[in-house]
Protein backbone atom coordinates (compact mmCIF):
# COMPACT_ATOMS: atom_id res chain seq x y z
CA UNK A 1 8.85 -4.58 -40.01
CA UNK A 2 6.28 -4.19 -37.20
CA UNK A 3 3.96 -1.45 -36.39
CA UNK A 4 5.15 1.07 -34.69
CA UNK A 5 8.43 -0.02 -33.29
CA UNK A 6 11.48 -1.27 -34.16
CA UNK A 7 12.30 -4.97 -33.89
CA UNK A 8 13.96 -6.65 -31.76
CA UNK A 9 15.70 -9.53 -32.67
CA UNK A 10 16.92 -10.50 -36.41
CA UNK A 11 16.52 -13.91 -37.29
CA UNK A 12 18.74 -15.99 -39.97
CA UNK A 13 18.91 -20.01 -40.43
CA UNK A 14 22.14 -19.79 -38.62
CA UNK A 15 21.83 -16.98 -35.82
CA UNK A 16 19.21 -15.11 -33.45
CA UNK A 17 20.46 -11.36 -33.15
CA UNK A 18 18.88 -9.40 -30.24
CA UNK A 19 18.53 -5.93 -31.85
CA UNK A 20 17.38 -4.12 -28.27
CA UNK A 21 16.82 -4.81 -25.02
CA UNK A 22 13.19 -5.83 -24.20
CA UNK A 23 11.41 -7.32 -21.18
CA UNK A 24 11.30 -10.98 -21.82
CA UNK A 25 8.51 -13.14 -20.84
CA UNK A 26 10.30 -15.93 -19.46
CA UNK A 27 14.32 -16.38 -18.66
CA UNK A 28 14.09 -19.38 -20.99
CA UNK A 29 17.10 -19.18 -24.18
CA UNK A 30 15.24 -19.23 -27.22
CA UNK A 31 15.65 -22.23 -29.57
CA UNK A 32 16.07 -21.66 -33.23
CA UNK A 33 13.37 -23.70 -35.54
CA UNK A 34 14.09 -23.12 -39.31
CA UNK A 35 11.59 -26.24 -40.76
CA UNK A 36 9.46 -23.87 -42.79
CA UNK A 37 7.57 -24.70 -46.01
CA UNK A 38 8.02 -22.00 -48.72
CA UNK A 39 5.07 -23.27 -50.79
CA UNK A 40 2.48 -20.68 -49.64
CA UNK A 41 1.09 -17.98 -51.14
CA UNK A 42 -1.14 -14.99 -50.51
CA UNK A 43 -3.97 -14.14 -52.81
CA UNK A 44 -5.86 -10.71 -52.21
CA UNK A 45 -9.88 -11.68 -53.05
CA UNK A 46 -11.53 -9.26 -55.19
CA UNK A 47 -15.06 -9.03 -57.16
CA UNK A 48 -15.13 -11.02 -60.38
CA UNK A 49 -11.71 -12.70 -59.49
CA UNK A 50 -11.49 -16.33 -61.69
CA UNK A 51 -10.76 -19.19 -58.80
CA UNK A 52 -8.40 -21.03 -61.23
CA UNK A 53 -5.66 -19.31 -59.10
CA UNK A 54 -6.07 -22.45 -56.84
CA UNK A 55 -5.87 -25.07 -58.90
CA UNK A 56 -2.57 -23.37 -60.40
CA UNK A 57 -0.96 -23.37 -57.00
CA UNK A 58 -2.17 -26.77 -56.48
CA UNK A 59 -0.21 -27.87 -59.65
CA UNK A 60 2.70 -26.07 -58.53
CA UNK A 61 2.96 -28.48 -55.27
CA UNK A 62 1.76 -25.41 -53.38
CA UNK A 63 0.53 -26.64 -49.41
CA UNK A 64 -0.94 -23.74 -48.02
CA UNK A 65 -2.91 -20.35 -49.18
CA UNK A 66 -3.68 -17.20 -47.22
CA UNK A 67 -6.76 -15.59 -48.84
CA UNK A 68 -7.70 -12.12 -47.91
CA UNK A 69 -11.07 -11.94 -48.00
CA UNK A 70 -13.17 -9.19 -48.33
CA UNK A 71 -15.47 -7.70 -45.95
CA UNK A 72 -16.22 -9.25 -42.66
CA UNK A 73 -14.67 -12.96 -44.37
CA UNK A 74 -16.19 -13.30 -48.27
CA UNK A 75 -15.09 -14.34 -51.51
CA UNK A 76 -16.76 -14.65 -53.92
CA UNK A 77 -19.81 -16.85 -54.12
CA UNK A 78 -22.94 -18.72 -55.40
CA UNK A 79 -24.34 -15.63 -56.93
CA UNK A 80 -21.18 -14.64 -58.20
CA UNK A 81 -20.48 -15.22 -61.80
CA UNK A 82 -16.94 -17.06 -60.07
CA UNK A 83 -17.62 -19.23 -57.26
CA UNK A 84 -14.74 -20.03 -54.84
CA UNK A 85 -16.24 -21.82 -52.74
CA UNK A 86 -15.94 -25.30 -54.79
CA UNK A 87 -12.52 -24.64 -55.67
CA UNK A 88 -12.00 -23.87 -51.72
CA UNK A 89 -13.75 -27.11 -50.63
CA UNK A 90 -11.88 -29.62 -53.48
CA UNK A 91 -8.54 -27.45 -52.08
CA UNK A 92 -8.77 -28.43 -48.53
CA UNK A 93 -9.87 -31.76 -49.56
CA UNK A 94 -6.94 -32.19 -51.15
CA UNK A 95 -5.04 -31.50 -48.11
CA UNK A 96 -3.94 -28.07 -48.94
CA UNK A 97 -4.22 -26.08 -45.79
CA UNK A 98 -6.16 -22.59 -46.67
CA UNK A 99 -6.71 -19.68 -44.12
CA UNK A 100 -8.93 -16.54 -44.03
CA UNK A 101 -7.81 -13.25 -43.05
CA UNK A 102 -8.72 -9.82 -43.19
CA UNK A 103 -7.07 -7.44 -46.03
CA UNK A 104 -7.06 -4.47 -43.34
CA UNK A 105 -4.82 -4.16 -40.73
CA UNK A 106 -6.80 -3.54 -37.88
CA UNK A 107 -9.86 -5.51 -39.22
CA UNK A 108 -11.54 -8.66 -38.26
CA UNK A 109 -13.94 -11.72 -39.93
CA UNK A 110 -16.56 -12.16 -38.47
CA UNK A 111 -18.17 -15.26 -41.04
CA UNK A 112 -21.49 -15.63 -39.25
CA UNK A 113 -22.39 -12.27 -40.40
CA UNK A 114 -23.55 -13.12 -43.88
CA UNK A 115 -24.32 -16.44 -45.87
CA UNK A 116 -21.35 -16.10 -48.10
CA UNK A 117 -19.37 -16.25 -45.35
CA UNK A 118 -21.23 -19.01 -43.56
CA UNK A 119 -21.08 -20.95 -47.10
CA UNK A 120 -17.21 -20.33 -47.08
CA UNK A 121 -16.91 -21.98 -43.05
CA UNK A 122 -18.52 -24.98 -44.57
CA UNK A 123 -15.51 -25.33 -47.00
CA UNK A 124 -13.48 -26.08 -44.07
CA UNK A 125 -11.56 -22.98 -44.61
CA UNK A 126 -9.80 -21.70 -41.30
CA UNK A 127 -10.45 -18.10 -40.20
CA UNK A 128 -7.55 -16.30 -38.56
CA UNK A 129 -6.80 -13.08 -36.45
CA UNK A 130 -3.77 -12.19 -37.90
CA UNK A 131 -2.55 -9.92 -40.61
CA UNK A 132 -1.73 -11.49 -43.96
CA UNK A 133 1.59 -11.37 -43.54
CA UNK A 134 1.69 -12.55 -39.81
CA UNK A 135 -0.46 -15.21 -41.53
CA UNK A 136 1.57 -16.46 -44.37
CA UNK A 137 5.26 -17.05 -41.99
CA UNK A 138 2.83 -18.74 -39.40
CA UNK A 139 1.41 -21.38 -42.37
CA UNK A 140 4.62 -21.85 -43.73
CA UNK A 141 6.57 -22.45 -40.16
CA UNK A 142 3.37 -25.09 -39.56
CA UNK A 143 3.36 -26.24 -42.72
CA UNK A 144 7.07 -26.87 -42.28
CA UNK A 145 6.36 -29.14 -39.08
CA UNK A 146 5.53 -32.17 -40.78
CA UNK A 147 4.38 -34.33 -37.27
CA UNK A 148 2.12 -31.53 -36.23
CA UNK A 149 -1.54 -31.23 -36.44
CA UNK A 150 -1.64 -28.22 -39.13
CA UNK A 151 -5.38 -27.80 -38.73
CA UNK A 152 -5.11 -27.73 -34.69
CA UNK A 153 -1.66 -25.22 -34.79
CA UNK A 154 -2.33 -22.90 -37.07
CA UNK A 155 -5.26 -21.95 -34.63
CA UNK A 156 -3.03 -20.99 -32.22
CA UNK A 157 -1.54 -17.82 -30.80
CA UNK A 158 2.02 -17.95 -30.69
């Protein structure tokens, strides 16, 4: 459900519903795109958190993580007893497609703030403006797209 409103359309794999009327941006009939890869997950970063949780989704054929990240975009780090960033880096290199976000709903990353979150850029991670949720349907409809730059779309705003 959205924030404070009421949607407007209902989607299935075999139907777009209008719920309401709404002021449309364009008079162009929306197309329905179902490719969507269900092999994401969301993991909510907190202190003292084991980074195994990657290489478990990686076994599990997993393509794409959300992490939450603490803070203004951290996990933790060097001085941290478990260090994501490795796990992060040997991720991405890997090819699994791994984005940032905030775990408020109104907050932002800002990485440059702090050297744990300048160490985590260098992974390769991707930081996003989205919610967590908003996040995880827009990796797996990317992720689904198999001809697409996923590293160049997931950037965008839809």
């Amino acid at each position: 459900k959205i924030i404070n409103d009421t949607p407007i359309a209902k989607i299935t794999l075999d139907k777009f519903e209008i719920l309401k009327d709404f002021s449309a941006r364009s008079s162009i009939i929306p197309e329905l795109d179902t490719k969507f890869s269900n092999k994401i997950s969301i993991i909510k970063i907190h202190p003292g958190q084991d980074p195994g949780i990657i290489e478990y989704y990686q076994k599990e054929g997993y393509k794409g993580l959300v992490l939450e990240t603490t803070g203004l975009g951290q996990v933790p780090s060097k001085e941290s007893k478990h260090n994501w960033l490795e796990k992060i880096k040997k991720a991405i290199d890997e090819r699994m497609l791994i984005v940032a976000t905030a775990q408020t709903i109104h907050g932002h990353l800002n990485p440059n703030v702090y050297s744990s979150g300048r160490d985590l850029q260098k992974t390769g991670i991707i930081f996003l403006k989205e919610t967590s949720e908003t996040a995880l349907i827009k990796l797996g409809w990317v992720l689904g797209h198999r001809q697409w730059n996923k590293k160049q779309k997931i950037k965008e705003d839809f």
